[in-house]
PDB file of N, CA and C in Angstrom:
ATOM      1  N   UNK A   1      29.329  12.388  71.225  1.00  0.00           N
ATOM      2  CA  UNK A   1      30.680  12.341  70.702  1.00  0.00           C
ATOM      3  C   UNK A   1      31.648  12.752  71.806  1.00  0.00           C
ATOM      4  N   UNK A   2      32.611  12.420  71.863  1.00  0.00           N
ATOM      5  CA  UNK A   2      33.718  11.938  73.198  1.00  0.00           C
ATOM      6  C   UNK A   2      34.585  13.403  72.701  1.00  0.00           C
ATOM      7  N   UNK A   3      34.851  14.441  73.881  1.00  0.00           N
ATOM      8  CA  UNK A   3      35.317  15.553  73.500  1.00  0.00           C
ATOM      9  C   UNK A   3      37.123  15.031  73.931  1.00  0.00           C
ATOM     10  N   UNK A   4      37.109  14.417  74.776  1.00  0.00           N
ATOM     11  CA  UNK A   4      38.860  13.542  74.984  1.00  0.00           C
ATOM     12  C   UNK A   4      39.518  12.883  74.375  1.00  0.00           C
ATOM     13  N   UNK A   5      40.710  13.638  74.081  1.00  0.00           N
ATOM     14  CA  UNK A   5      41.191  12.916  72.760  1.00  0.00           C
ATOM     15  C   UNK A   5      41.445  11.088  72.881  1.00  0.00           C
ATOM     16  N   UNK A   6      41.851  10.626  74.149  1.00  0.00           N
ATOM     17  CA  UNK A   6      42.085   9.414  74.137  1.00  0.00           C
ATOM     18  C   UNK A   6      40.778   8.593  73.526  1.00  0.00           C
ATOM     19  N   UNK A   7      39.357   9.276  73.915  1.00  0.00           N
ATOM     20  CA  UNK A   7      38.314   8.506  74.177  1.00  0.00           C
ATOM     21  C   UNK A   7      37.932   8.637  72.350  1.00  0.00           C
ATOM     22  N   UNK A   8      38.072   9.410  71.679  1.00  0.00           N
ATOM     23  CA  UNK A   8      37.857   9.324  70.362  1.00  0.00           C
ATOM     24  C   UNK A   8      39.016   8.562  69.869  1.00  0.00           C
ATOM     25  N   UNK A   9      40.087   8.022  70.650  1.00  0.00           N
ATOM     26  CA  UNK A   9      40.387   7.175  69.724  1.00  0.00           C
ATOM     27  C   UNK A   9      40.116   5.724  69.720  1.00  0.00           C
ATOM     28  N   UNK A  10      39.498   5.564  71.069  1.00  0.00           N
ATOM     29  CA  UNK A  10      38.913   4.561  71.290  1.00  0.00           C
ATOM     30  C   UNK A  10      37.437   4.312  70.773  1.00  0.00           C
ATOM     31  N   UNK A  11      37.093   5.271  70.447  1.00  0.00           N
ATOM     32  CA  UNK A  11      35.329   5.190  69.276  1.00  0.00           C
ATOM     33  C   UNK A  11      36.125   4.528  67.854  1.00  0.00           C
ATOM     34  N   UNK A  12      37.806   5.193  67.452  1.00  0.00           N
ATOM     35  CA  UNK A  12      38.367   4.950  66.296  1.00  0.00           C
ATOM     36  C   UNK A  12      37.924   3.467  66.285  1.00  0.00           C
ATOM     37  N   UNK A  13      39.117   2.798  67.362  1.00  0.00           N
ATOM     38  CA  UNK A  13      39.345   1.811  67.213  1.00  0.00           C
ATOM     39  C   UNK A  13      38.408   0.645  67.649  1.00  0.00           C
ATOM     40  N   UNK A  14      37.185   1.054  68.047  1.00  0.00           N
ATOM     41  CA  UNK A  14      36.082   0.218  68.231  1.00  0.00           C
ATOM     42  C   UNK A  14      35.275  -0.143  66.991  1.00  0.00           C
ATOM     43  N   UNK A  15      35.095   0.836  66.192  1.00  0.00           N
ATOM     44  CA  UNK A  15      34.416   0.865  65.065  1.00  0.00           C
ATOM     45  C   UNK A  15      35.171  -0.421  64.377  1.00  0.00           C
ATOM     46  N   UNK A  16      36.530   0.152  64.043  1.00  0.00           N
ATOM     47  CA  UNK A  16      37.331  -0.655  63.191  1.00  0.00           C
ATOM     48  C   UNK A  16      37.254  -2.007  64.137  1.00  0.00           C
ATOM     49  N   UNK A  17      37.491  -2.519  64.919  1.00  0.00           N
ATOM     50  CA  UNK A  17      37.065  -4.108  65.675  1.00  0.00           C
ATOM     51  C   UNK A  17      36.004  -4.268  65.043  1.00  0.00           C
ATOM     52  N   UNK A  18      34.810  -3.676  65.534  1.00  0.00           N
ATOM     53  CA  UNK A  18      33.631  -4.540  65.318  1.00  0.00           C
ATOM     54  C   UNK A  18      33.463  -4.548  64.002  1.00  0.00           C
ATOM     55  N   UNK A  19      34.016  -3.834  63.191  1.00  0.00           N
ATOM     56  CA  UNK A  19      33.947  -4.411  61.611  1.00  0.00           C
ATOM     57  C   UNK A  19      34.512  -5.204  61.698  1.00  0.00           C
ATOM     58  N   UNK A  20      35.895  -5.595  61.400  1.00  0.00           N
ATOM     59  CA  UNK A  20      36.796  -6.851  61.401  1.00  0.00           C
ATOM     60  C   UNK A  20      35.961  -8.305  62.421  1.00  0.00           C
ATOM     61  N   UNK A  21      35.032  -7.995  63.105  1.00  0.00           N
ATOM     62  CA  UNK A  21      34.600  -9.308  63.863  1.00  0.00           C
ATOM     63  C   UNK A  21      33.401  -9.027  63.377  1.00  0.00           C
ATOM     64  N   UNK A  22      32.801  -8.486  62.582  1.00  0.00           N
ATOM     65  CA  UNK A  22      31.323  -8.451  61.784  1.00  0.00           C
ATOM     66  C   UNK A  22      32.028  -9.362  60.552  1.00  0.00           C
ATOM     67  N   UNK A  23      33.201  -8.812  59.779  1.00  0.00           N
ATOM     68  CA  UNK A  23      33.465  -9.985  58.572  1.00  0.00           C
ATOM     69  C   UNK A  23      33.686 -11.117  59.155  1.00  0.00           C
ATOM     70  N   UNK A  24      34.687 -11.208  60.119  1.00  0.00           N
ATOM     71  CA  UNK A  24      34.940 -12.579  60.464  1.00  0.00           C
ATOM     72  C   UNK A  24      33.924 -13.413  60.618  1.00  0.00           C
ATOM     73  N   UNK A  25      32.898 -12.798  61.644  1.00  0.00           N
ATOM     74  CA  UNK A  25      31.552 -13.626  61.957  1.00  0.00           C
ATOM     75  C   UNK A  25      30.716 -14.213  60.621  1.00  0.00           C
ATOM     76  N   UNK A  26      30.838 -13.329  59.877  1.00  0.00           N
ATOM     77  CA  UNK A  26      29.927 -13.411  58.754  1.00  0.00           C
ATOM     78  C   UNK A  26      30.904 -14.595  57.645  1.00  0.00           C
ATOM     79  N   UNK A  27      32.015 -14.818  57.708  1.00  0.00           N
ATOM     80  CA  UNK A  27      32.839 -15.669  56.493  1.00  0.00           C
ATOM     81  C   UNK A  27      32.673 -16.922  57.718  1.00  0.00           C
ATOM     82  N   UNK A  28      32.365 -16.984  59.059  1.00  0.00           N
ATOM     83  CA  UNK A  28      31.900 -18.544  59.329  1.00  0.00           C
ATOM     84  C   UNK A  28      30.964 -18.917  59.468  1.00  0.00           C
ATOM     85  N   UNK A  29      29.804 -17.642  59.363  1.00  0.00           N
ATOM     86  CA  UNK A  29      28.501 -18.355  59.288  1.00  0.00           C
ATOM     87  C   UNK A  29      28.415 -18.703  57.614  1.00  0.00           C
ATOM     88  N   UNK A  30      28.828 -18.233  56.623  1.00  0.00           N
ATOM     89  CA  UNK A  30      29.236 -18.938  55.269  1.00  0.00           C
ATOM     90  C   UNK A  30      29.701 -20.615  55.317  1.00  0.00           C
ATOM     91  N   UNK A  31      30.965 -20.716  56.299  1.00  0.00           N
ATOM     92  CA  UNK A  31      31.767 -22.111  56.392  1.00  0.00           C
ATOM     93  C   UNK A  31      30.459 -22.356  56.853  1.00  0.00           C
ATOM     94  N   UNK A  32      29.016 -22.407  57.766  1.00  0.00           N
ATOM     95  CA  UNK A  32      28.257 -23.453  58.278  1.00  0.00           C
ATOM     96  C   UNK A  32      27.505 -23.656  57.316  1.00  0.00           C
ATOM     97  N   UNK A  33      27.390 -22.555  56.928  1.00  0.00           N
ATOM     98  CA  UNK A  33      26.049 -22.516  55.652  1.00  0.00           C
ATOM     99  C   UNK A  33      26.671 -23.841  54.418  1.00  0.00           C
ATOM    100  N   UNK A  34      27.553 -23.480  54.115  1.00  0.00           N
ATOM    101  CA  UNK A  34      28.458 -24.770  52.976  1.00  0.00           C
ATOM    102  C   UNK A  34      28.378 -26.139  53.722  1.00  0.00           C
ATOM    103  N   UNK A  35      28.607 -25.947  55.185  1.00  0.00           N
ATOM    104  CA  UNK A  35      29.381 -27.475  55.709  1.00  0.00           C
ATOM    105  C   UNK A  35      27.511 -28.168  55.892  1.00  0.00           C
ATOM    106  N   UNK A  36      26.416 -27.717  55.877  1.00  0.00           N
ATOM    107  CA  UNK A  36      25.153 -27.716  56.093  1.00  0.00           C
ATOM    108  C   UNK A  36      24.887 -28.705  55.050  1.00  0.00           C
ATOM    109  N   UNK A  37      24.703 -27.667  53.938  1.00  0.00           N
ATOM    110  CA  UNK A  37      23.946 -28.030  52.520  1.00  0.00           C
ATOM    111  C   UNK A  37      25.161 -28.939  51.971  1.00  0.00           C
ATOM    112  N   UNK A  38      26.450 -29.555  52.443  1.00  0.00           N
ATOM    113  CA  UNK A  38      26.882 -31.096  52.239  1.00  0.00           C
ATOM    114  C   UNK A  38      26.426 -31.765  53.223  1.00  0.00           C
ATOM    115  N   UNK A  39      26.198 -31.826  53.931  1.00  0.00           N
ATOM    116  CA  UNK A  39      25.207 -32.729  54.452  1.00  0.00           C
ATOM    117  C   UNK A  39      23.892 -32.944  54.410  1.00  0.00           C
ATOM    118  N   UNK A  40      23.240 -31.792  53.972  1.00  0.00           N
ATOM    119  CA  UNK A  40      22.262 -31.884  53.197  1.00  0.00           C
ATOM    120  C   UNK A  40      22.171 -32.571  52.000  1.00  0.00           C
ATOM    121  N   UNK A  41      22.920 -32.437  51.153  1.00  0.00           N
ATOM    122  CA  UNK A  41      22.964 -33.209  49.610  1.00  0.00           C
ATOM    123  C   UNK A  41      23.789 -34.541  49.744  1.00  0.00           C
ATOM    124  N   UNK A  42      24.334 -35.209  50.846  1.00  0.00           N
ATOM    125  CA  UNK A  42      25.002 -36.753  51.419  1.00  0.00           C
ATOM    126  C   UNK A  42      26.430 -37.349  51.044  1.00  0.00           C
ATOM    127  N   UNK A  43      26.809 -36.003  50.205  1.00  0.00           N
ATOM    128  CA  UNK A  43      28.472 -36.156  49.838  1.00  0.00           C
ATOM    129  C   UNK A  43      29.063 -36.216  50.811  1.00  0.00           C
ATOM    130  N   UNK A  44      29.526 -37.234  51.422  1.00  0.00           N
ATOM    131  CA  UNK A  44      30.214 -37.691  52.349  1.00  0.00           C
ATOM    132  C   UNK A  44      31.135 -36.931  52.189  1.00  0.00           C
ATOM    133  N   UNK A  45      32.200 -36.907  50.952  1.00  0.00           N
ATOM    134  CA  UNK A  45      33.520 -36.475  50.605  1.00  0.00           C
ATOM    135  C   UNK A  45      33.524 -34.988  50.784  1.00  0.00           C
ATOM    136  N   UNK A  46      32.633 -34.386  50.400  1.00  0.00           N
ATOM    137  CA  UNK A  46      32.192 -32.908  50.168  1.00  0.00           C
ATOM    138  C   UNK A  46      31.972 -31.979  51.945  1.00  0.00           C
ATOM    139  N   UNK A  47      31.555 -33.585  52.687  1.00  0.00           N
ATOM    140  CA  UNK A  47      30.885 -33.069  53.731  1.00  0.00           C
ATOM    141  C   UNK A  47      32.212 -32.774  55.210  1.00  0.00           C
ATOM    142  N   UNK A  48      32.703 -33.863  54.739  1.00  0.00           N
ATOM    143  CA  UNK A  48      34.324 -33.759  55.667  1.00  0.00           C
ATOM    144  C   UNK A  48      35.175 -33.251  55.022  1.00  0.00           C
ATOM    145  N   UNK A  49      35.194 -32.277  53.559  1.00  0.00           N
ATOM    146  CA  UNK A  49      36.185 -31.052  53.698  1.00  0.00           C
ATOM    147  C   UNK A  49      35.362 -30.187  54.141  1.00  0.00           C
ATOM    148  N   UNK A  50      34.326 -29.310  54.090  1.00  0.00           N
ATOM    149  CA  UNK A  50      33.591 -29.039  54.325  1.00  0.00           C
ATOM    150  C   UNK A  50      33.285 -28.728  55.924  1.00  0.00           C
ATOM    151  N   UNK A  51      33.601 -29.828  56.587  1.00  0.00           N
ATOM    152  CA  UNK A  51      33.202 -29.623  58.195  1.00  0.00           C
ATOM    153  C   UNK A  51      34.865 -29.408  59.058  1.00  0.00           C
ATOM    154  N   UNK A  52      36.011 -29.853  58.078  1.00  0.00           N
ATOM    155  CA  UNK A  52      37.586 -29.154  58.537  1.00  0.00           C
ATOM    156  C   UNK A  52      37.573 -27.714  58.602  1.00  0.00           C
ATOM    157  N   UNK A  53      36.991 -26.614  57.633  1.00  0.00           N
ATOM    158  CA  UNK A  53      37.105 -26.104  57.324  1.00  0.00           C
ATOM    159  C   UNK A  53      36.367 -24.855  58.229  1.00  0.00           C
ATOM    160  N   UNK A  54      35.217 -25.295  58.290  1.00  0.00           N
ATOM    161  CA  UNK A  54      33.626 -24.977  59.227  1.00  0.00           C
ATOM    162  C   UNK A  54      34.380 -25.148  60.859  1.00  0.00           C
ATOM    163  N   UNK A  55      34.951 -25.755  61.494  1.00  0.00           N
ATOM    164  CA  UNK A  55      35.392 -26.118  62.361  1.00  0.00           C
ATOM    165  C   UNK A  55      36.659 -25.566  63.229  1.00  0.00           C
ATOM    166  N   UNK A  56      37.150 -24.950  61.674  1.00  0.00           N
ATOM    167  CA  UNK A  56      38.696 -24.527  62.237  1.00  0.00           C
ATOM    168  C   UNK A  56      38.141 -23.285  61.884  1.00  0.00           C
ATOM    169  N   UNK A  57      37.138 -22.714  61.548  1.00  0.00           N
ATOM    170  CA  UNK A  57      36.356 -20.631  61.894  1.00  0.00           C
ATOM    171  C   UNK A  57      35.843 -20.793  63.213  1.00  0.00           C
ATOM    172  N   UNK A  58      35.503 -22.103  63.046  1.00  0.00           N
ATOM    173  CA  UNK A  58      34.553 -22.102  65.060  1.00  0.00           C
ATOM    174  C   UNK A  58      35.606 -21.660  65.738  1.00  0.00           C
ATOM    175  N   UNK A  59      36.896 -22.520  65.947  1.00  0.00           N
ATOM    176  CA  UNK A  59      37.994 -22.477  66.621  1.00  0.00           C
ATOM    177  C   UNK A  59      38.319 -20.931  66.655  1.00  0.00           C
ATOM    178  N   UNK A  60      38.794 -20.365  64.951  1.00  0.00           N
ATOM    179  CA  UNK A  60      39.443 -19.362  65.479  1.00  0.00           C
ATOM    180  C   UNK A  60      38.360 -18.179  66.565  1.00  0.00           C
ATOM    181  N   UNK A  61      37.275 -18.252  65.841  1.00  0.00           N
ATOM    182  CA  UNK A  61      35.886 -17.784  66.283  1.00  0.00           C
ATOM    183  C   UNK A  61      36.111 -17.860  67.568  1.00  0.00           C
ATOM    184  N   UNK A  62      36.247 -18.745  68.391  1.00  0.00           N
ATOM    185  CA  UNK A  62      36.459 -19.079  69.693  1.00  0.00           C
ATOM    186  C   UNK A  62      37.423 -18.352  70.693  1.00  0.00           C
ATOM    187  N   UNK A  63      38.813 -18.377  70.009  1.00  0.00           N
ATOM    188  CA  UNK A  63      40.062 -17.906  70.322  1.00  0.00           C
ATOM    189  C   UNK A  63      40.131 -16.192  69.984  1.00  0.00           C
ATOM    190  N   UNK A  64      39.388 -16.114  69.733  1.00  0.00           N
ATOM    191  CA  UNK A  64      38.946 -14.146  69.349  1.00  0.00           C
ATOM    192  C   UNK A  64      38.037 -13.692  70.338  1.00  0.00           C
ATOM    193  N   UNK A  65      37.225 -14.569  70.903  1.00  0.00           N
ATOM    194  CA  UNK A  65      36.208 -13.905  71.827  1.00  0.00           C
ATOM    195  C   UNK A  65      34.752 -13.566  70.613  1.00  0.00           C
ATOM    196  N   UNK A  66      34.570 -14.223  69.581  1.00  0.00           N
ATOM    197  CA  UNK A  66      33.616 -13.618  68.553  1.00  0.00           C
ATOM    198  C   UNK A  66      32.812 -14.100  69.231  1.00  0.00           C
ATOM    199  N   UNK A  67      32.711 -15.550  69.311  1.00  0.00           N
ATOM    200  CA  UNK A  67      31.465 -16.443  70.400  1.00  0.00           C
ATOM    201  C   UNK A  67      32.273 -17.254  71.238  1.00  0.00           C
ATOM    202  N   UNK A  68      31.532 -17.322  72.291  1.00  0.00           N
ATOM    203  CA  UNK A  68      31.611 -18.205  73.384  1.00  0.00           C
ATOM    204  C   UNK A  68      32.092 -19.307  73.250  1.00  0.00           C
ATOM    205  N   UNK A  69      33.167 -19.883  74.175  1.00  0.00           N
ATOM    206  CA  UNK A  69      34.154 -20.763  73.857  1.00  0.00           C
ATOM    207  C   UNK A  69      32.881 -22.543  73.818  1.00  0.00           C
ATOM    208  N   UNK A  70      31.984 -21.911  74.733  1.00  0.00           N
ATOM    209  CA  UNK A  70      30.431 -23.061  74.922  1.00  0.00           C
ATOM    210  C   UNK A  70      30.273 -23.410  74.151  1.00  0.00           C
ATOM    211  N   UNK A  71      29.900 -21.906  73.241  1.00  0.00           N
ATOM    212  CA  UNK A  71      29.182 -22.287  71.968  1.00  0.00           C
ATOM    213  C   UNK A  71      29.465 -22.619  71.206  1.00  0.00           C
ATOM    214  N   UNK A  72      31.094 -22.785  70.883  1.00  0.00           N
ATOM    215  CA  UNK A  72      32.228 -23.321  69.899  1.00  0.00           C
ATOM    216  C   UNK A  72      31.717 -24.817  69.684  1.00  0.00           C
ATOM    217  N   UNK A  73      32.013 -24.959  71.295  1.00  0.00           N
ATOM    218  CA  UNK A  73      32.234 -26.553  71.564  1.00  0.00           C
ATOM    219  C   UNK A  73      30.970 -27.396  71.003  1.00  0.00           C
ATOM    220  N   UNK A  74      30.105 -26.617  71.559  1.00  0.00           N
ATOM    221  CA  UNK A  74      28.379 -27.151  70.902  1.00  0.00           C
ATOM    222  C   UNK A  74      27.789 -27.167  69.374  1.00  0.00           C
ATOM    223  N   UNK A  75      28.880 -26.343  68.679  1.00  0.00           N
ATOM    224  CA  UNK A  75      28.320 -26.496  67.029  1.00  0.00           C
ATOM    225  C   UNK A  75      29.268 -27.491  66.665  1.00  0.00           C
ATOM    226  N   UNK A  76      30.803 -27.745  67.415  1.00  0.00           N
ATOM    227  CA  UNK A  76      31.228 -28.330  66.966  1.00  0.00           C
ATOM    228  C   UNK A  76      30.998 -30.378  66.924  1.00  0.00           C
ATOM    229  N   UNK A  77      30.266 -30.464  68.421  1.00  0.00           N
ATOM    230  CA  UNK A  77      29.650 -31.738  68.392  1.00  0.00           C
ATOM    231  C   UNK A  77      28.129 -31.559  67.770  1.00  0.00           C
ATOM    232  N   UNK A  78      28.110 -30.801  67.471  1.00  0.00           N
ATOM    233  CA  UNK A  78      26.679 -30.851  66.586  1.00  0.00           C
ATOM    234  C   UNK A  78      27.024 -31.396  65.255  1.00  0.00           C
ATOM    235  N   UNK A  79      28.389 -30.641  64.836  1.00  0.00           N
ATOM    236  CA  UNK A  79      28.563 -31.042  62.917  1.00  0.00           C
ATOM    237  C   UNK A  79      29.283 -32.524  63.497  1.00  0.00           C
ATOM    238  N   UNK A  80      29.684 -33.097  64.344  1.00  0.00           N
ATOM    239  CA  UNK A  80      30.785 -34.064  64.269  1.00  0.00           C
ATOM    240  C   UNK A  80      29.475 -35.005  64.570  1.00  0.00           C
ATOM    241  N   UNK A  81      28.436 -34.850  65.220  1.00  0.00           N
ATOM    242  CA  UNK A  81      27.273 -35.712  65.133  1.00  0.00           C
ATOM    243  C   UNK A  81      26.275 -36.028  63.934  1.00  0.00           C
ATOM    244  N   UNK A  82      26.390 -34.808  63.145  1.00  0.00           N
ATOM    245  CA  UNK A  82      25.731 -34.919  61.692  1.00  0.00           C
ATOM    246  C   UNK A  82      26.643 -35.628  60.467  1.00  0.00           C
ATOM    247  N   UNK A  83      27.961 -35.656  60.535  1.00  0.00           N
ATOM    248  CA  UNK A  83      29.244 -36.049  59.703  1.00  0.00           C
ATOM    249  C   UNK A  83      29.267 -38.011  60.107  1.00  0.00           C
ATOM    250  N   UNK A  84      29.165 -38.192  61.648  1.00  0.00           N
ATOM    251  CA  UNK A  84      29.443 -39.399  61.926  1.00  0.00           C
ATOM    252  C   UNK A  84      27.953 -40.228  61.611  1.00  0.00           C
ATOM    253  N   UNK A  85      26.801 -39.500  61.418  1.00  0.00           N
ATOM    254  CA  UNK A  85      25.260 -39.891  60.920  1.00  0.00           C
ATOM    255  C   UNK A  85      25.352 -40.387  59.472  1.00  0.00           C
ATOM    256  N   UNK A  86      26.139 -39.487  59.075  1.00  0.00           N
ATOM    257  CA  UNK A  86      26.621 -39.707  57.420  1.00  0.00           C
ATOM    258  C   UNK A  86      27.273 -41.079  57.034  1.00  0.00           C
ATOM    259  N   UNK A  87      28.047 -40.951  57.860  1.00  0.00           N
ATOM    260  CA  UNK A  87      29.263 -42.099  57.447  1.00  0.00           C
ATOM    261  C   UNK A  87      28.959 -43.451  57.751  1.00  0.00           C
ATOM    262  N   UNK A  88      27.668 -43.888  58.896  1.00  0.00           N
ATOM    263  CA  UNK A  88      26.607 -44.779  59.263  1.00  0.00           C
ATOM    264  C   UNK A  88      26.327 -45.946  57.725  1.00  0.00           C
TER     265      UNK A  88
END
């Protein structure tokens, strides 16, 4: 435990981040989990609201530093490759 006052407030305010980017992380691995299982079940309609939605958490996901701007880019041609498989 940090006996300096600055440095305990920086334990404060670390805690409180990594919660706020533990929910965040966790409400877009939800958007993949949903944008998934419509493409799993072939509702086209279901599957492109579904992948707007999934897409724009990657983004913000991205623009936060939650994950890697790489790895943004790579789930995002992953769902735009499973969506355009669909529409085939």
């Amino acid at each position: 435990m940090p006996n300096i006052k600055s440095a305990k407030k920086r334990v404060k305010v670390t805690e409180k981040k990594t919660l706020q980017n533990k929910m965040f992380k966790s409400s877009m691995k939800t958007e993949i989990k949903k944008y998934n299982a419509a493409v799993a079940s072939g509702d086209v309609a279901l599957a492109q609201a579904a992948y707007k939605s999934a897409v724009k958490k990657i983004d913000v996901a991205a623009s936060k530093g939650i994950i890697h701007k790489n790895a943004a880019a790579h789930k995002k041609s992953q769902f735009t490759k499973a969506l355009a498989g669909m529409q085939k």
